[in-house]
N, C-alpha and C. Protein backbone atom coordinates (compact mmCIF):
# COMPACT_ATOMS: atom_id res chain seq x y z
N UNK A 1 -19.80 -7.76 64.03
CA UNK A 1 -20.54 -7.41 62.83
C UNK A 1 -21.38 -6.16 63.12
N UNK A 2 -21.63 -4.99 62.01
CA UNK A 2 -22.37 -4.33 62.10
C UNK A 2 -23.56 -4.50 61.72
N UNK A 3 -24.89 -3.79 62.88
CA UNK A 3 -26.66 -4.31 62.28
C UNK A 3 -26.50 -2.91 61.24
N UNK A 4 -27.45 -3.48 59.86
CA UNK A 4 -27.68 -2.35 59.27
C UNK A 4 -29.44 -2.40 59.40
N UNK A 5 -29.37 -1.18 59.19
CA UNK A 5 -31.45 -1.28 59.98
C UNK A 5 -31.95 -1.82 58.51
N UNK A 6 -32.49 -2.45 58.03
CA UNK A 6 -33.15 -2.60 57.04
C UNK A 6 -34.34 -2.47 57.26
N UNK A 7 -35.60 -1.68 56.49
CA UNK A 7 -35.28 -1.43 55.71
C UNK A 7 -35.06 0.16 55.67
N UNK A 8 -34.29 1.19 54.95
CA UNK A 8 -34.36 2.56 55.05
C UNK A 8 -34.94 3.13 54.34
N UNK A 9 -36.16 4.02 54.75
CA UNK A 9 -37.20 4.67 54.09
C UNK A 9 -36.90 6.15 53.73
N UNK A 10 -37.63 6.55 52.97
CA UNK A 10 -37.18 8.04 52.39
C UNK A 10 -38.48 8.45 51.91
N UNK A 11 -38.62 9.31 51.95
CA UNK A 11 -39.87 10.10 51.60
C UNK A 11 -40.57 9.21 49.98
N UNK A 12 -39.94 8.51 48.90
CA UNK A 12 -40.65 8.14 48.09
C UNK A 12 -39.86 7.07 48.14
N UNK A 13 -38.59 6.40 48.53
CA UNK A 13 -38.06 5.12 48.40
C UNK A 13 -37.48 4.51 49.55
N UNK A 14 -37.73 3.02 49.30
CA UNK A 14 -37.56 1.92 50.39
C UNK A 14 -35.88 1.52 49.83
N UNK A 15 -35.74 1.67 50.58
CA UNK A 15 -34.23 0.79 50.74
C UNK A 15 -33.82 -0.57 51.34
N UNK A 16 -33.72 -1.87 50.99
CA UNK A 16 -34.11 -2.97 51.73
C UNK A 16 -32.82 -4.15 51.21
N UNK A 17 -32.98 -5.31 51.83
CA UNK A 17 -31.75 -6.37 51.14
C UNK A 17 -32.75 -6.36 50.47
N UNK A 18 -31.40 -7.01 49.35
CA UNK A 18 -32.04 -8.13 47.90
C UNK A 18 -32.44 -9.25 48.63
N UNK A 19 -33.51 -9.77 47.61
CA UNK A 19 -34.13 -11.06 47.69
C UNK A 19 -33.89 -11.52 46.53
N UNK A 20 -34.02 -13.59 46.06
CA UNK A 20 -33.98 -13.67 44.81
C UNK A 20 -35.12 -13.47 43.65
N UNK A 21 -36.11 -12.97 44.87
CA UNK A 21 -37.16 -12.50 43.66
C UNK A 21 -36.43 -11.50 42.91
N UNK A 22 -35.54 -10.60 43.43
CA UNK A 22 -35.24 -9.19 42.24
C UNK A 22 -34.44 -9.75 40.83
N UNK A 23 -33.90 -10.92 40.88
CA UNK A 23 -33.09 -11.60 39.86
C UNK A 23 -33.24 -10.81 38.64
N UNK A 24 -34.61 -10.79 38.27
CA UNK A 24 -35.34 -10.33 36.59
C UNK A 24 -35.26 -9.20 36.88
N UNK A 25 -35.38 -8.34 37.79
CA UNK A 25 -35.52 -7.08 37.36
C UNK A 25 -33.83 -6.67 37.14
N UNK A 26 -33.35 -6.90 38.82
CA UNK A 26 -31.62 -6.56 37.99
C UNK A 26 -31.14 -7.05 36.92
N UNK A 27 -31.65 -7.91 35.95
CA UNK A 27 -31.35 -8.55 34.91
C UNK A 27 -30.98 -7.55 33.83
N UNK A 28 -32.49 -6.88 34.25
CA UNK A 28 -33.33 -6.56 33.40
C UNK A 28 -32.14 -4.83 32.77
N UNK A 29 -31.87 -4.29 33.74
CA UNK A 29 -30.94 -3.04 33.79
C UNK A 29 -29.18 -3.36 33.36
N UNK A 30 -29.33 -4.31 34.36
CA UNK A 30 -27.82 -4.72 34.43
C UNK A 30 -27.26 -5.23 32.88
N UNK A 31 -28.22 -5.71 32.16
CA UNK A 31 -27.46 -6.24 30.35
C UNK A 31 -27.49 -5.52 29.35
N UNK A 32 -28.15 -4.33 30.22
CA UNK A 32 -27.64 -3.27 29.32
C UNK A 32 -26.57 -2.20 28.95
N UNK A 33 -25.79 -2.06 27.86
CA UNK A 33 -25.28 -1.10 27.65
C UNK A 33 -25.03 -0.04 28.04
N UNK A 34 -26.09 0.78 28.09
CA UNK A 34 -25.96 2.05 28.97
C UNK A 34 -25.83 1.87 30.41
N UNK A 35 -26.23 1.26 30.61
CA UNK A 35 -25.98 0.70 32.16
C UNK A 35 -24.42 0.69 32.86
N UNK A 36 -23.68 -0.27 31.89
CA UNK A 36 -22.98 -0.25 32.00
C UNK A 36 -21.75 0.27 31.36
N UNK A 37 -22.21 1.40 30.93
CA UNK A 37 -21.37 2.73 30.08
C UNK A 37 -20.20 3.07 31.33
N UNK A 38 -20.92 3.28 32.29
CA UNK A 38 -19.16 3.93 33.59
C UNK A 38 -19.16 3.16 34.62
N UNK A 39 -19.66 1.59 34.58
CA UNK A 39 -19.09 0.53 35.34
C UNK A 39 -17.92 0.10 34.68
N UNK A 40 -17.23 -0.57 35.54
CA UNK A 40 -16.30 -1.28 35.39
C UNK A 40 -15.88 -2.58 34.22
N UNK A 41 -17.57 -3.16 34.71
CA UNK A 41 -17.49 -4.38 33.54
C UNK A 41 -18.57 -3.85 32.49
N UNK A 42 -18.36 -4.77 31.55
CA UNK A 42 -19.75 -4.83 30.80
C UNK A 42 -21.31 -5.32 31.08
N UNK A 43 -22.00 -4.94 30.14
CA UNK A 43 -23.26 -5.74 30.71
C UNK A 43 -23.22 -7.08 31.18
N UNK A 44 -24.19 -7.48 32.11
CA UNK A 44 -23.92 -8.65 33.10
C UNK A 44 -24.91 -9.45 32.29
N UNK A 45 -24.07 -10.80 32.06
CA UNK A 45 -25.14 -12.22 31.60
C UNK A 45 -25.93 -12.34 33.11
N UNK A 46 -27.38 -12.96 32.31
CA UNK A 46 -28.26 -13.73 33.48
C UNK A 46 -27.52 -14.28 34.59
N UNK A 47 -26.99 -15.14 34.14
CA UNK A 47 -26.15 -16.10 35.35
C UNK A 47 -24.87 -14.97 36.89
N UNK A 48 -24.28 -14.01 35.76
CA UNK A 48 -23.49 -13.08 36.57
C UNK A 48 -24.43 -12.66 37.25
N UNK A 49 -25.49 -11.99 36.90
CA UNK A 49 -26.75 -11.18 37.71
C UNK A 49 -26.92 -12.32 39.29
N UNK A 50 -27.20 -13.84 38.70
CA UNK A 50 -27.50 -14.52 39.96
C UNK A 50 -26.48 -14.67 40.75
N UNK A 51 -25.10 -14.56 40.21
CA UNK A 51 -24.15 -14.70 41.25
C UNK A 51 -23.81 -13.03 42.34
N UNK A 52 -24.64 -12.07 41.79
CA UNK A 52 -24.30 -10.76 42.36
C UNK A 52 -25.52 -10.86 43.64
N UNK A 53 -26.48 -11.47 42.67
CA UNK A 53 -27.72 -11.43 43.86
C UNK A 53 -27.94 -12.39 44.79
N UNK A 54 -26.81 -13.56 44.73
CA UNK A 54 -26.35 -14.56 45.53
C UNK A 54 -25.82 -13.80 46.90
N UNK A 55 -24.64 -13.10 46.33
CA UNK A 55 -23.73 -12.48 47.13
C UNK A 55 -24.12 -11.40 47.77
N UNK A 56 -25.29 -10.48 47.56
CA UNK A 56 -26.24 -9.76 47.88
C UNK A 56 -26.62 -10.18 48.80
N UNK A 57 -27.10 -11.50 49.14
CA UNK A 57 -27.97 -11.69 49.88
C UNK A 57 -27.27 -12.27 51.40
N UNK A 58 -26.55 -12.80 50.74
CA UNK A 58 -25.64 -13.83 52.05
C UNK A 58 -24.45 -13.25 52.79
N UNK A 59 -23.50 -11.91 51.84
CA UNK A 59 -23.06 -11.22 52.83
C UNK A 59 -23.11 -10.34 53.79
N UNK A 60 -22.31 -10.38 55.05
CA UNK A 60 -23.26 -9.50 55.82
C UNK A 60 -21.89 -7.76 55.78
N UNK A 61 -22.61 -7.26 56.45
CA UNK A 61 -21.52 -6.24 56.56
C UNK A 61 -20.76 -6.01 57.80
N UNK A 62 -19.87 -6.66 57.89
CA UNK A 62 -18.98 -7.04 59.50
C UNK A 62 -17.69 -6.10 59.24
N UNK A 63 -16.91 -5.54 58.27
CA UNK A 63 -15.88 -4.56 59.08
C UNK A 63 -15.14 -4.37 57.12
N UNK A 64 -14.02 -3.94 57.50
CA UNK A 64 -12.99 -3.24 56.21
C UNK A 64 -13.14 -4.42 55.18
N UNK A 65 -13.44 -3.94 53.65
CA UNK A 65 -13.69 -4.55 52.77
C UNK A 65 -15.33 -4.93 52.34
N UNK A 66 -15.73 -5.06 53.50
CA UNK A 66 -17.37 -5.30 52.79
C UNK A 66 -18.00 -4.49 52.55
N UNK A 67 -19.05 -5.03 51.82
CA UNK A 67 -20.47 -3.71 50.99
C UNK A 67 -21.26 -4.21 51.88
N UNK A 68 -22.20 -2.84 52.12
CA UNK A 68 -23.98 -3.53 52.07
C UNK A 68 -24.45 -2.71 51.10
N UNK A 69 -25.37 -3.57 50.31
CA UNK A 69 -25.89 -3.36 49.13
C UNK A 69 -27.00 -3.38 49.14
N UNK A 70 -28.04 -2.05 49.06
CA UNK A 70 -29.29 -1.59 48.88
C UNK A 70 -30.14 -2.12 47.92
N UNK A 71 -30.96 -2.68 47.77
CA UNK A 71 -32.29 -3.06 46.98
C UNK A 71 -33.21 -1.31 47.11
N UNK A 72 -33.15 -1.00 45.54
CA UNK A 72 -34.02 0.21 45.99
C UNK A 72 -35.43 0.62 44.91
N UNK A 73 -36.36 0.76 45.98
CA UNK A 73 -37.90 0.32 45.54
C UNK A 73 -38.27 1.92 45.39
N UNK A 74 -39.25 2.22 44.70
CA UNK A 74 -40.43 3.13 45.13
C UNK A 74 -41.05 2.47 46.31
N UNK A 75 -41.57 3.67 46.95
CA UNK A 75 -42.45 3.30 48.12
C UNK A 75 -43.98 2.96 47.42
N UNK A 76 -44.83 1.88 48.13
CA UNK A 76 -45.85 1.95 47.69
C UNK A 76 -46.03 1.12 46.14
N UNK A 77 -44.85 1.04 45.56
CA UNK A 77 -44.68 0.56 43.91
C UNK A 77 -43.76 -0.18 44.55
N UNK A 78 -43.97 -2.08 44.89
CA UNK A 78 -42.59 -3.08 44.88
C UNK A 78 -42.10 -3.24 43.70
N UNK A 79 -41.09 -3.41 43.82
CA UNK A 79 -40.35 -3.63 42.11
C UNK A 79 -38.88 -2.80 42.20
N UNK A 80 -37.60 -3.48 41.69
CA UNK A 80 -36.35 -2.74 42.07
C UNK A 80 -36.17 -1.76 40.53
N UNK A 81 -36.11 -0.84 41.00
CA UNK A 81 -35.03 0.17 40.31
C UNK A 81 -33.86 0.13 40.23
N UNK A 82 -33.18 -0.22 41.39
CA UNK A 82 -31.89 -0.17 41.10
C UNK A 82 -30.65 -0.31 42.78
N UNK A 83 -29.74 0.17 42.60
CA UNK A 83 -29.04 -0.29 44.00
C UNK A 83 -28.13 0.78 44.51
N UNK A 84 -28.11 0.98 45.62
CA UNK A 84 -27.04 1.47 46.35
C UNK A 84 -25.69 1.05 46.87
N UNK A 85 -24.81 1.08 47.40
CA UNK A 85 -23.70 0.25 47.55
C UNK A 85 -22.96 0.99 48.54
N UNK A 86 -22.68 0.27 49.88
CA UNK A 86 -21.98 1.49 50.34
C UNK A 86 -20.91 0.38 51.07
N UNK A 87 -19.25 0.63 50.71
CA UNK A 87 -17.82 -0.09 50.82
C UNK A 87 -17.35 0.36 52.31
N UNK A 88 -16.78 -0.62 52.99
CA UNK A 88 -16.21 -0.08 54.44
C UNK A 88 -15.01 -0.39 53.81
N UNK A 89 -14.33 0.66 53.53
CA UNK A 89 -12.90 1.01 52.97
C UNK A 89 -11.59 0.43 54.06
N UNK A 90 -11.05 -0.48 53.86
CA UNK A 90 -9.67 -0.81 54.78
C UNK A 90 -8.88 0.72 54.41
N UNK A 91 -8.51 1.48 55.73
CA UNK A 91 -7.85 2.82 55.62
C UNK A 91 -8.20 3.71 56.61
N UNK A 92 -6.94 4.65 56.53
CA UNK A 92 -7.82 5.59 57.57
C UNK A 92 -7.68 5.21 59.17
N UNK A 93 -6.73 3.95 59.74
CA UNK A 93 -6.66 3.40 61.06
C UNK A 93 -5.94 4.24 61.33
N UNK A 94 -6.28 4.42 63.10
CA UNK A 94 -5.42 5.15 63.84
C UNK A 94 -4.77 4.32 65.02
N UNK A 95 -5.30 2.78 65.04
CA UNK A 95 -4.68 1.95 66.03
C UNK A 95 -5.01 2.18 66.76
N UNK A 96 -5.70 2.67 67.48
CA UNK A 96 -6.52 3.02 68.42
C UNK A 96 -7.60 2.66 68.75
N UNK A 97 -7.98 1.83 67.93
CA UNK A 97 -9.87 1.01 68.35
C UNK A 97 -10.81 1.98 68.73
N UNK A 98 -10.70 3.60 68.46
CA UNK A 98 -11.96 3.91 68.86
C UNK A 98 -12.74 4.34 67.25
N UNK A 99 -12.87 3.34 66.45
CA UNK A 99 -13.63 3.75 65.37
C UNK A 99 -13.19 5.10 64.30
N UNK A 100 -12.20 5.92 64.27
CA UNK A 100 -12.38 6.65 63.68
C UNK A 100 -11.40 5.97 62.74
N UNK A 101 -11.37 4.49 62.36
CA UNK A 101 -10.83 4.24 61.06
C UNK A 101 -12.15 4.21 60.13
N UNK A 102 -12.92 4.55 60.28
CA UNK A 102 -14.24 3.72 59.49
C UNK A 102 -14.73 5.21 58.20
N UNK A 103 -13.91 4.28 57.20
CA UNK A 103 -13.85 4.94 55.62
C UNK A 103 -14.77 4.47 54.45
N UNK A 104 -15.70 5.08 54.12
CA UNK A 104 -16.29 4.51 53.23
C UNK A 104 -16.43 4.88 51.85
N UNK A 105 -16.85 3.99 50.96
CA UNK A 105 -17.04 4.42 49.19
C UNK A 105 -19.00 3.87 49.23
N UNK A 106 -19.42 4.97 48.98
CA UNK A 106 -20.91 4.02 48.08
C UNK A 106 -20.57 5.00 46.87
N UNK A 107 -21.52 4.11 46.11
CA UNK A 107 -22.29 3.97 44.44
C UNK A 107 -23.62 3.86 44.15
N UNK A 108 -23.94 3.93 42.98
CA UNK A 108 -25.04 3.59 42.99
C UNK A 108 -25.64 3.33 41.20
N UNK A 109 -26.79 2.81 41.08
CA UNK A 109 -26.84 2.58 39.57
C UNK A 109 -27.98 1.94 39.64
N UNK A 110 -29.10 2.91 38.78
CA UNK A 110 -30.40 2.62 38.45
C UNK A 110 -30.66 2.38 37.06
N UNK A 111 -32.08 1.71 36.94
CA UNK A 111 -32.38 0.75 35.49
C UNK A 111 -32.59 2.82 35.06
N UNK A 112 -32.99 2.37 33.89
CA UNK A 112 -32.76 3.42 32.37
C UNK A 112 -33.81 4.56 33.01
N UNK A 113 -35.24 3.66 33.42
CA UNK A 113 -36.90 4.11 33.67
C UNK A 113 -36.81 5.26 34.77
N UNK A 114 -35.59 4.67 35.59
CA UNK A 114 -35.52 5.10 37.32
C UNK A 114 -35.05 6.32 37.43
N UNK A 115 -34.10 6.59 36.09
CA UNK A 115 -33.30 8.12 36.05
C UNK A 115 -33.69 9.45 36.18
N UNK A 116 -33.59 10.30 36.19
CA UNK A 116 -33.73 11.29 36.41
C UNK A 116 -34.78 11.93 37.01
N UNK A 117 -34.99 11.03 38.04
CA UNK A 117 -36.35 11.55 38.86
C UNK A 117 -35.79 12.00 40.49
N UNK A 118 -34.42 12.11 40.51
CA UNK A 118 -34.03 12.45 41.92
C UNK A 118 -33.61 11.00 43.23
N UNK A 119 -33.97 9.75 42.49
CA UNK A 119 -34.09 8.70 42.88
C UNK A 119 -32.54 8.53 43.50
N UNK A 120 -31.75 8.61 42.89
CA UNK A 120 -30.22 7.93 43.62
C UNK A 120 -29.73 9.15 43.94
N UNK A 121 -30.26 10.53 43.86
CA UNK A 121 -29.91 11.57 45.15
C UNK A 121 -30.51 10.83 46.62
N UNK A 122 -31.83 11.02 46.59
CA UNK A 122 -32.83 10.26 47.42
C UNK A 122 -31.94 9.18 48.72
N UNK A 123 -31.65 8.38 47.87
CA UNK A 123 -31.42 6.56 48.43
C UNK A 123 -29.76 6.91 48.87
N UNK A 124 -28.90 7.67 48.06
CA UNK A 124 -27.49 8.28 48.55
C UNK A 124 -27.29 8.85 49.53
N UNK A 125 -28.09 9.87 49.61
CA UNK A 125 -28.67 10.62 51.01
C UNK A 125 -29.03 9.80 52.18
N UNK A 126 -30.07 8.87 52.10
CA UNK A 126 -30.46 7.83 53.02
C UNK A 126 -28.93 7.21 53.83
N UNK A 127 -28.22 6.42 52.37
CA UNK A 127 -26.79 5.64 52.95
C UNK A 127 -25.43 6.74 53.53
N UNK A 128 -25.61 7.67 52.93
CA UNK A 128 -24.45 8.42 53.38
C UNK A 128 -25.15 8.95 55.49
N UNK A 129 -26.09 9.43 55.35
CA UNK A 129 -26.49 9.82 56.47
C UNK A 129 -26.64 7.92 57.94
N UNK A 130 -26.80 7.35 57.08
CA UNK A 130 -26.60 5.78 58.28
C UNK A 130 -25.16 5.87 58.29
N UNK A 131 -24.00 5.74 56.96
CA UNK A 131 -22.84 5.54 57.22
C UNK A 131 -22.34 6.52 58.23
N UNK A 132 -22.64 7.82 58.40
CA UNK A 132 -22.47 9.01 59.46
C UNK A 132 -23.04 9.08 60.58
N UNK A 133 -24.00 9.03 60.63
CA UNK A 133 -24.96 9.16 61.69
C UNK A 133 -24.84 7.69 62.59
N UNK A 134 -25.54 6.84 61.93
CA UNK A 134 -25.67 5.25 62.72
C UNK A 134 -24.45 4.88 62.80
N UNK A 135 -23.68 4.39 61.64
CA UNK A 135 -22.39 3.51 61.48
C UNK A 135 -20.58 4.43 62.17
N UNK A 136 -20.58 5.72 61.85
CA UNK A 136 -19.79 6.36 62.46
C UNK A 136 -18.19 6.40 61.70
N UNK A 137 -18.67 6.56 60.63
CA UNK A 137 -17.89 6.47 59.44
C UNK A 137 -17.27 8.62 59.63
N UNK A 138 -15.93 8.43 59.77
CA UNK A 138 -15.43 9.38 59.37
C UNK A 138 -15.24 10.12 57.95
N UNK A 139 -15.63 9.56 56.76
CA UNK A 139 -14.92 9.96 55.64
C UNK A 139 -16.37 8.53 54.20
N UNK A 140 -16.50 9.34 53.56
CA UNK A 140 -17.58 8.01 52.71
C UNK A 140 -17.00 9.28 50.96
N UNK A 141 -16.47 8.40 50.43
CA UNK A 141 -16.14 8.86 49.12
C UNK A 141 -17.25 8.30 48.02
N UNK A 142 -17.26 8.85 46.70
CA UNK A 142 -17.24 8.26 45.84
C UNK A 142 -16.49 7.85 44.69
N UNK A 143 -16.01 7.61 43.76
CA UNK A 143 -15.32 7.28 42.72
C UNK A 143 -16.34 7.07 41.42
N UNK A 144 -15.85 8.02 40.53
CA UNK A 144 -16.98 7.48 39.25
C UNK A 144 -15.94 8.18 37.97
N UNK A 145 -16.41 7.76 37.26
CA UNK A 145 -15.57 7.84 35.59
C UNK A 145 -15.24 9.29 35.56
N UNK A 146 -15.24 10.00 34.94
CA UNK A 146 -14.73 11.88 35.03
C UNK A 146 -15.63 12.14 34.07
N UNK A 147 -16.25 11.11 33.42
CA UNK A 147 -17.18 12.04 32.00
C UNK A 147 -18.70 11.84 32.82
N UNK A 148 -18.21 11.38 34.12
CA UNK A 148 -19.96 10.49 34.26
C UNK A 148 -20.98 11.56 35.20
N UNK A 149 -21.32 13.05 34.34
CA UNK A 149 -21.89 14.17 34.61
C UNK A 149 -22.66 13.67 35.34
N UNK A 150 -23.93 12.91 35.23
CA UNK A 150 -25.07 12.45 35.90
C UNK A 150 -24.76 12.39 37.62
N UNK A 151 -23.86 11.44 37.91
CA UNK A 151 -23.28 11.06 39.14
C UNK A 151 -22.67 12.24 39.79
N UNK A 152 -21.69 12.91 38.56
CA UNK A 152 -20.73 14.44 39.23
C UNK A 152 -21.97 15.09 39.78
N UNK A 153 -23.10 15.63 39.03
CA UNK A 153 -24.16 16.38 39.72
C UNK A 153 -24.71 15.52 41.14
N UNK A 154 -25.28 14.41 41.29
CA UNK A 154 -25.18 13.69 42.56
C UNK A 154 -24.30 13.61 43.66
N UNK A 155 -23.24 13.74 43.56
CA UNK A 155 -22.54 13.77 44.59
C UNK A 155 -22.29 15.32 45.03
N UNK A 156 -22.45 16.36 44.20
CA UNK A 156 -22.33 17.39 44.48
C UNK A 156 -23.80 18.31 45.49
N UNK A 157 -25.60 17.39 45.03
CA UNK A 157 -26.29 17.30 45.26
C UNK A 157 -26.27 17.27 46.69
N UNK A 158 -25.09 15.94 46.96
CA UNK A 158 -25.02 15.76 48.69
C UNK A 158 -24.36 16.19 49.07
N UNK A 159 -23.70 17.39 48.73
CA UNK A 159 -22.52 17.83 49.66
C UNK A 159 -21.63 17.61 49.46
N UNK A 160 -21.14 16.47 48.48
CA UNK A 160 -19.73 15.94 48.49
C UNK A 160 -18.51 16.86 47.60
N UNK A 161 -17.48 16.82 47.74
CA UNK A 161 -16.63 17.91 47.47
C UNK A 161 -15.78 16.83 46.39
N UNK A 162 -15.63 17.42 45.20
CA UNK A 162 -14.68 16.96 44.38
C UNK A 162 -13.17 17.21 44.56
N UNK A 163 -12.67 16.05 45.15
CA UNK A 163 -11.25 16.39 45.43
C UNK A 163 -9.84 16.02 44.52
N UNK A 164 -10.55 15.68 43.33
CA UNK A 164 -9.33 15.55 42.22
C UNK A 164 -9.99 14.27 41.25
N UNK A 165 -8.72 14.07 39.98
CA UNK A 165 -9.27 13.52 39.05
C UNK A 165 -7.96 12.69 39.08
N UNK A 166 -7.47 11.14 38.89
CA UNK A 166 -7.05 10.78 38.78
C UNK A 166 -6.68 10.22 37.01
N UNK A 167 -5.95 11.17 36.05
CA UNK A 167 -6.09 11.60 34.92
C UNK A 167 -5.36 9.95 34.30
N UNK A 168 -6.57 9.61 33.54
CA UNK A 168 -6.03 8.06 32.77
C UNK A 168 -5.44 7.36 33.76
N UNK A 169 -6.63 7.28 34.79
CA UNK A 169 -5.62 5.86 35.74
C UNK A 169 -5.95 4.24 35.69
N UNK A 170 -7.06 4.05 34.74
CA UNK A 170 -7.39 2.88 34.12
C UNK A 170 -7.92 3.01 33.27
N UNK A 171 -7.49 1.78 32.74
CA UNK A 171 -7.90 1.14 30.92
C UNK A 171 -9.51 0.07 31.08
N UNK A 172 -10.50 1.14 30.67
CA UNK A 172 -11.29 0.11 30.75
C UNK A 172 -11.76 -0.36 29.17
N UNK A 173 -12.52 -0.94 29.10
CA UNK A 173 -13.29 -1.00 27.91
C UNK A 173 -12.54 -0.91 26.59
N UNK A 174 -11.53 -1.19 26.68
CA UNK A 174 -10.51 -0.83 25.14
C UNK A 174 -10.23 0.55 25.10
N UNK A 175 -10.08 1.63 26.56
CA UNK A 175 -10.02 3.29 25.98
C UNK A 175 -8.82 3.36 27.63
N UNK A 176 -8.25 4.82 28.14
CA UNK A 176 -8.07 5.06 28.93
C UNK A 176 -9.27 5.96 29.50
N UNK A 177 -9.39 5.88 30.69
CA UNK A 177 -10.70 6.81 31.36
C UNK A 177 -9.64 7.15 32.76
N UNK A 178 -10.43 8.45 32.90
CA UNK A 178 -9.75 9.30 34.50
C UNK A 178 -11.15 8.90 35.13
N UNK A 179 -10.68 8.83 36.43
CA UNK A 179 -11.95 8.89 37.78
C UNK A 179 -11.57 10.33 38.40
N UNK A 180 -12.56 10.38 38.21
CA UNK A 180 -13.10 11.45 39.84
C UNK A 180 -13.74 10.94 40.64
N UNK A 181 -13.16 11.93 41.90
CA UNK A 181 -13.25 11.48 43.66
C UNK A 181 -13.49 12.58 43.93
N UNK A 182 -14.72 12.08 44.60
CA UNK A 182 -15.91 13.13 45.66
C UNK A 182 -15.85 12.09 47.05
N UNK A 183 -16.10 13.75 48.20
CA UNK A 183 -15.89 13.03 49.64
C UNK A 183 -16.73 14.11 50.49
N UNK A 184 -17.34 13.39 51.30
CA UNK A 184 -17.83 14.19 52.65
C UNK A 184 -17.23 13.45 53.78
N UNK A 185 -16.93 14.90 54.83
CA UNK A 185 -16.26 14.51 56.00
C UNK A 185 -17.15 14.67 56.50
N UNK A 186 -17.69 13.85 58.30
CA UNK A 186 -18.40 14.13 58.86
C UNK A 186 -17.24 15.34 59.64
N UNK A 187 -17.90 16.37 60.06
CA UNK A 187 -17.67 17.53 60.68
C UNK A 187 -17.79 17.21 61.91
């Protein structure tokens, strides 16, 4: 299993596990609409919220396929804004056991209040630099909708290079939508 340091600090935000105290606040973001404008699903019922923050809490991050999933605070102000997410991607093996299979995807998605204050540049920066630096991740992508400007400017924020659009490759929501894929290599 890999240790992830909890918690990761940043000049104005804490990065930490969920607890089930955050239940209400992710509630609170997560049933909304806009929220979930370039997720996958729709807004999340109460009960989905407790099964995310269930699973939040109890998985750990041991190898290809798992998340660790950021709780992310103001410093100084407890209370969640919102989350980070960062995927150890199955891919990328060279059979070789010396680590340079280690591929990752994070995300990220803050309540309405949290936006546009630099916050999930901030906390992205934090996870992309552990997945590189600490964890030894060759490759950490993102994936987000193609209309979802907010995020395109974020990933571009960190460096990440837009490497194509996968044009109408899923049907979400009753529409077709393209993703774009952004990536930093560690050098």
């Amino acid at each position: 299993m890999v240790e992830i340091p909890y918690p990761l600090t940043t000049e104005r935000l804490v990065l930490r596990r969920f607890c089930a105290d955050d239940l209400d606040a992710y509630y609170a973001y997560q049933r909304l609409p806009e929220t979930a404008r370039y997720l996958y699903g729709g807004p999340r019922s109460y009960v989905q919220c407790m099964a995310r923050i269930a699973k939040y809490v109890e998985d750990p991050f041991a190898g290809p396929g798992d998340w660790a999933t950021f709780a992310v605070e103001r410093a100084g102000l407890p209370g969640l804004v919102g989350e980070l997410a960062l995927k150890w991607n199955p891919g990328g093996r060279t059979g070789d056991g010396d680590g340079a299979e280690r591929v990752g995807e994070i995300g990220w998605t803050l309540a309405p209040g949290a936006q546009g204050h630099g916050y999930a540049t901030e906390a992205a920066r934090a996870v992309l630099d552990l997945a590189i630096d600490h964890l030894g991740f060759h490759r950490v992508e993102a994936r987000l909708d193609a209309r979802n400007g907010a995020s395109a400017a974020i990933c571009e924020r960190l460096g990440m290079r837009r490497e194509g659009v996968l044009r109408d490759n899923m049907y979400l929501k009753g529409e077709w939508t393209s993703e774009a894929i952004y990536a930093v290599v560690r050098s």
